[in-house]
Protein backbone atom coordinates (compact mmCIF):
# COMPACT_ATOMS: atom_id res chain seq x y z
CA UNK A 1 -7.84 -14.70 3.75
CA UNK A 2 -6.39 -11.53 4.25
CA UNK A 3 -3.21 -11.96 6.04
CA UNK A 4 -2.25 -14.51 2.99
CA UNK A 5 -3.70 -11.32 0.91
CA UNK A 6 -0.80 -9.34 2.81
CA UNK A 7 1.94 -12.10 2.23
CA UNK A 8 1.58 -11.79 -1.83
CA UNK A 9 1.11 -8.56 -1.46
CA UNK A 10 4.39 -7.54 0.92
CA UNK A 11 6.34 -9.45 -1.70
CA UNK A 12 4.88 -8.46 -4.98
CA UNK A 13 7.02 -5.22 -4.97
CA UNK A 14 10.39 -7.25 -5.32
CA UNK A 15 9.48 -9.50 -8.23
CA UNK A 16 9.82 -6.20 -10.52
CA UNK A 17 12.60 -5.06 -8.74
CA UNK A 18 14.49 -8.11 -8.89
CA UNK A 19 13.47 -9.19 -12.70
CA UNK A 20 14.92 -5.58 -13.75
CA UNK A 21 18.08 -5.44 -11.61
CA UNK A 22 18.98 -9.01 -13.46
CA UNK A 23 18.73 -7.25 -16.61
CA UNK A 24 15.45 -8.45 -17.65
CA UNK A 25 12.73 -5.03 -17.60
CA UNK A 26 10.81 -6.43 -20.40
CA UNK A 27 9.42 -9.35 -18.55
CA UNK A 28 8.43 -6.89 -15.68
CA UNK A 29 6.71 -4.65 -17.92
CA UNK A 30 5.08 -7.43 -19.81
CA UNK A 31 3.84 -8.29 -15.70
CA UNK A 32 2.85 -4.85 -15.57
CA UNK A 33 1.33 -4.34 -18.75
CA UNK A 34 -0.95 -7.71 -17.78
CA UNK A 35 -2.26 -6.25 -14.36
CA UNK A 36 -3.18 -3.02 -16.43
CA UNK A 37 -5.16 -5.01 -18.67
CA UNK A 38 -6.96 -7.84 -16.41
CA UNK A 39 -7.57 -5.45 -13.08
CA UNK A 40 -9.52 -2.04 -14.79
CA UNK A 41 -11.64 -4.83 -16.63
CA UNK A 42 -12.46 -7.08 -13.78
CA UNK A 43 -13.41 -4.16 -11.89
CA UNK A 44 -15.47 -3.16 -13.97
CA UNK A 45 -17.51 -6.18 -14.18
CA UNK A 46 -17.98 -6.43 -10.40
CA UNK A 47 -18.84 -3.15 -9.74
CA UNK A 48 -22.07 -3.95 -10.73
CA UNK A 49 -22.57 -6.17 -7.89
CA UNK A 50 -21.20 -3.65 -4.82
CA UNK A 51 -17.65 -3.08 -3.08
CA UNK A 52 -17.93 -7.01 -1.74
CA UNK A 53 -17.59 -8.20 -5.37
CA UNK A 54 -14.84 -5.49 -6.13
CA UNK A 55 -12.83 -6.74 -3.42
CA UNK A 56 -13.67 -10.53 -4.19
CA UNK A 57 -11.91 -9.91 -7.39
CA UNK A 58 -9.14 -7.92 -6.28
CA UNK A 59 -8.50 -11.12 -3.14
CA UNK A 60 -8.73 -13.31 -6.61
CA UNK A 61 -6.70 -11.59 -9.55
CA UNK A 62 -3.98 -9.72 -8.02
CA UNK A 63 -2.84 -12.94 -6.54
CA UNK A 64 -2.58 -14.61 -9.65
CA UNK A 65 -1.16 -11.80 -11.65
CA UNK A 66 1.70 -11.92 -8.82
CA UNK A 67 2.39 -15.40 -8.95
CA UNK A 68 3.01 -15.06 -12.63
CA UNK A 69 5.30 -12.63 -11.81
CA UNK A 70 7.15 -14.10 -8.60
CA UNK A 71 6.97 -17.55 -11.32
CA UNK A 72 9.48 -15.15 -12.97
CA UNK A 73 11.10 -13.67 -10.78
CA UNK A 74 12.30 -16.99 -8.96
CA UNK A 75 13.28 -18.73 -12.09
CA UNK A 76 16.03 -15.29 -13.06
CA UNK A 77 17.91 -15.90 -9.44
CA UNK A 78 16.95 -19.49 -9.67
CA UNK A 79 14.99 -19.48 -6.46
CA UNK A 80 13.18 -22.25 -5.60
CA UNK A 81 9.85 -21.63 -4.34
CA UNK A 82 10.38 -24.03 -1.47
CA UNK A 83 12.54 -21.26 0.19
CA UNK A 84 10.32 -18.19 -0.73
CA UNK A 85 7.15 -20.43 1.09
CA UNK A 86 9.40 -20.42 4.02
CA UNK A 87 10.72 -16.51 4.18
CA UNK A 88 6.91 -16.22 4.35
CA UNK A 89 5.90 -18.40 6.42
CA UNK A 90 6.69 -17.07 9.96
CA UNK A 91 4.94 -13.70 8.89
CA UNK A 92 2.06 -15.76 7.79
CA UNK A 93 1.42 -17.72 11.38
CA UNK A 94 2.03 -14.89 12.85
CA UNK A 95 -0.78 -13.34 11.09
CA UNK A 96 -3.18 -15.71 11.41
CA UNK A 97 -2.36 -15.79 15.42
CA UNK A 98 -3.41 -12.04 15.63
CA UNK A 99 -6.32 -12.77 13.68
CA UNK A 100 -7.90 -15.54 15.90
CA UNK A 101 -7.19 -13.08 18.88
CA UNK A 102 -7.90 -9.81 17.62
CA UNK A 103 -11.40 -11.65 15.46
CA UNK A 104 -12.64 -13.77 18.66
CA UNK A 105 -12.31 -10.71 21.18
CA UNK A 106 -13.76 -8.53 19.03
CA UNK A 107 -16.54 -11.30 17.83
CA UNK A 108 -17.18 -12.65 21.82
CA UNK A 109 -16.09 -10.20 24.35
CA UNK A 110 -16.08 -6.55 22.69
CA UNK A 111 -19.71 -6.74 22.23
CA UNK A 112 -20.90 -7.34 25.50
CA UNK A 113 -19.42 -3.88 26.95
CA UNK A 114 -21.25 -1.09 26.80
CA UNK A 115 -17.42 0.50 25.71
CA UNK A 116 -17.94 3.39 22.73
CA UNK A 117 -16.93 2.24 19.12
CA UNK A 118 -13.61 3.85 19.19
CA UNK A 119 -12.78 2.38 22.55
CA UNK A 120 -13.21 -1.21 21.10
CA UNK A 121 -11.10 -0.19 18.00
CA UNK A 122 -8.30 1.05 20.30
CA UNK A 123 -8.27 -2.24 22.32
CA UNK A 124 -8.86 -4.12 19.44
CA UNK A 125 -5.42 -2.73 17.32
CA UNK A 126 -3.63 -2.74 20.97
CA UNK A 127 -4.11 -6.56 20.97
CA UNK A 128 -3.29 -7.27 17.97
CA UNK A 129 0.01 -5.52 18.32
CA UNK A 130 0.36 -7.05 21.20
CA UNK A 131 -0.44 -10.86 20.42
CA UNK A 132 2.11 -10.33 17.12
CA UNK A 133 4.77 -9.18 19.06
CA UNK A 134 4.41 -12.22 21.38
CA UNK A 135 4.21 -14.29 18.77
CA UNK A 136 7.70 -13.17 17.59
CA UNK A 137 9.15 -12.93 20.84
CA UNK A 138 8.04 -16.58 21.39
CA UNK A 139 8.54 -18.20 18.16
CA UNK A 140 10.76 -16.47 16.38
CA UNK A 141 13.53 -15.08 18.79
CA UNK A 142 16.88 -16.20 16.58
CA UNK A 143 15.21 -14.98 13.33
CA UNK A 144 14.91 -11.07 15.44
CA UNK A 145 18.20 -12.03 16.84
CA UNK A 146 19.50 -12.64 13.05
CA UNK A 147 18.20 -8.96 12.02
CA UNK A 148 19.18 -7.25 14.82
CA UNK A 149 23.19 -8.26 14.53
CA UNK A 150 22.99 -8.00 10.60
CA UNK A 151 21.50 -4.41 11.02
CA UNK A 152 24.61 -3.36 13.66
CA UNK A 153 27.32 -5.06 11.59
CA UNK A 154 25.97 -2.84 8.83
CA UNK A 155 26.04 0.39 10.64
CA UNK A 156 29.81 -0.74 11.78
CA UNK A 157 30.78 -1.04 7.90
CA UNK A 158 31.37 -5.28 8.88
């Protein structure tokens, strides 16, 4: 649930951006001006029933307040959404695959050491690190290949 979490939130950021460099600031400040109405509100409400309930309705309303914008967003450069899915998408697996690592080491193995707290933290983030980058290097080797020669024809002035 998170690492779809991070995928609406890694892209949230541009909607604005995007609907107020096509000339349109009043539909991202209409956006804005929701999100600053809903969020204080629905906070409120849960805080009543502890940080779990906070963070169920954050994991519940931001993502919908974002979609409303991205909705936007897509329709001013006439995206479709078919195309946004699949910019995601490879983040997304990726992800997950260091979350089924990282979760079932840390769920099966971690506990039976006698290894201090921050020792199983530090293996714990070193693994996930680790099983992400092998996910890229294994799966997505012409996407990093992509970046990489866009980044040097751009310090090159290509």
């Amino acid at each position: 649930a998170l690492s779809v979490f991070a995928a609406i939130r890694s892209v949230s950021p541009m909607s604005s951006q995007i609907l107020i460099s096509m000339g349109n600031a009043a539909a991202a400040r209409r956006q804005s001006l929701i999100g600053f109405l809903i969020l204080p509100g629905a906070f409120f409400f849960a805080s009543r029933y502890g940080a779990l309930a906070v963070a169920l309705v954050w994991t519940t309303t931001y993502p919908i307040i974002v979609f409303m914008q991205l909705r936007e967003a897509a329709r001013e450069i006439e995206l479709p959404w078919s195309q946004l899915f699949n910019s995601i998408f490879p983040s997304l697996i990726g992800t997950v695959f260091m979350a089924l690592i990282t979760g079932s080491v840390a769920h099966f193995l971690l506990p039976r050491t006698e290894l201090p707290h921050l020792a199983r933290l530090a293996i714990t983030i070193v693994l996930g690190a680790a099983s992400y980058s092998l996910y890229l290097i294994a799966a997505q080797r012409p996407r990093i290949r992509q970046t990489i020669d866009a980044v040097n024809r751009l310090r090159r002035g290509d």
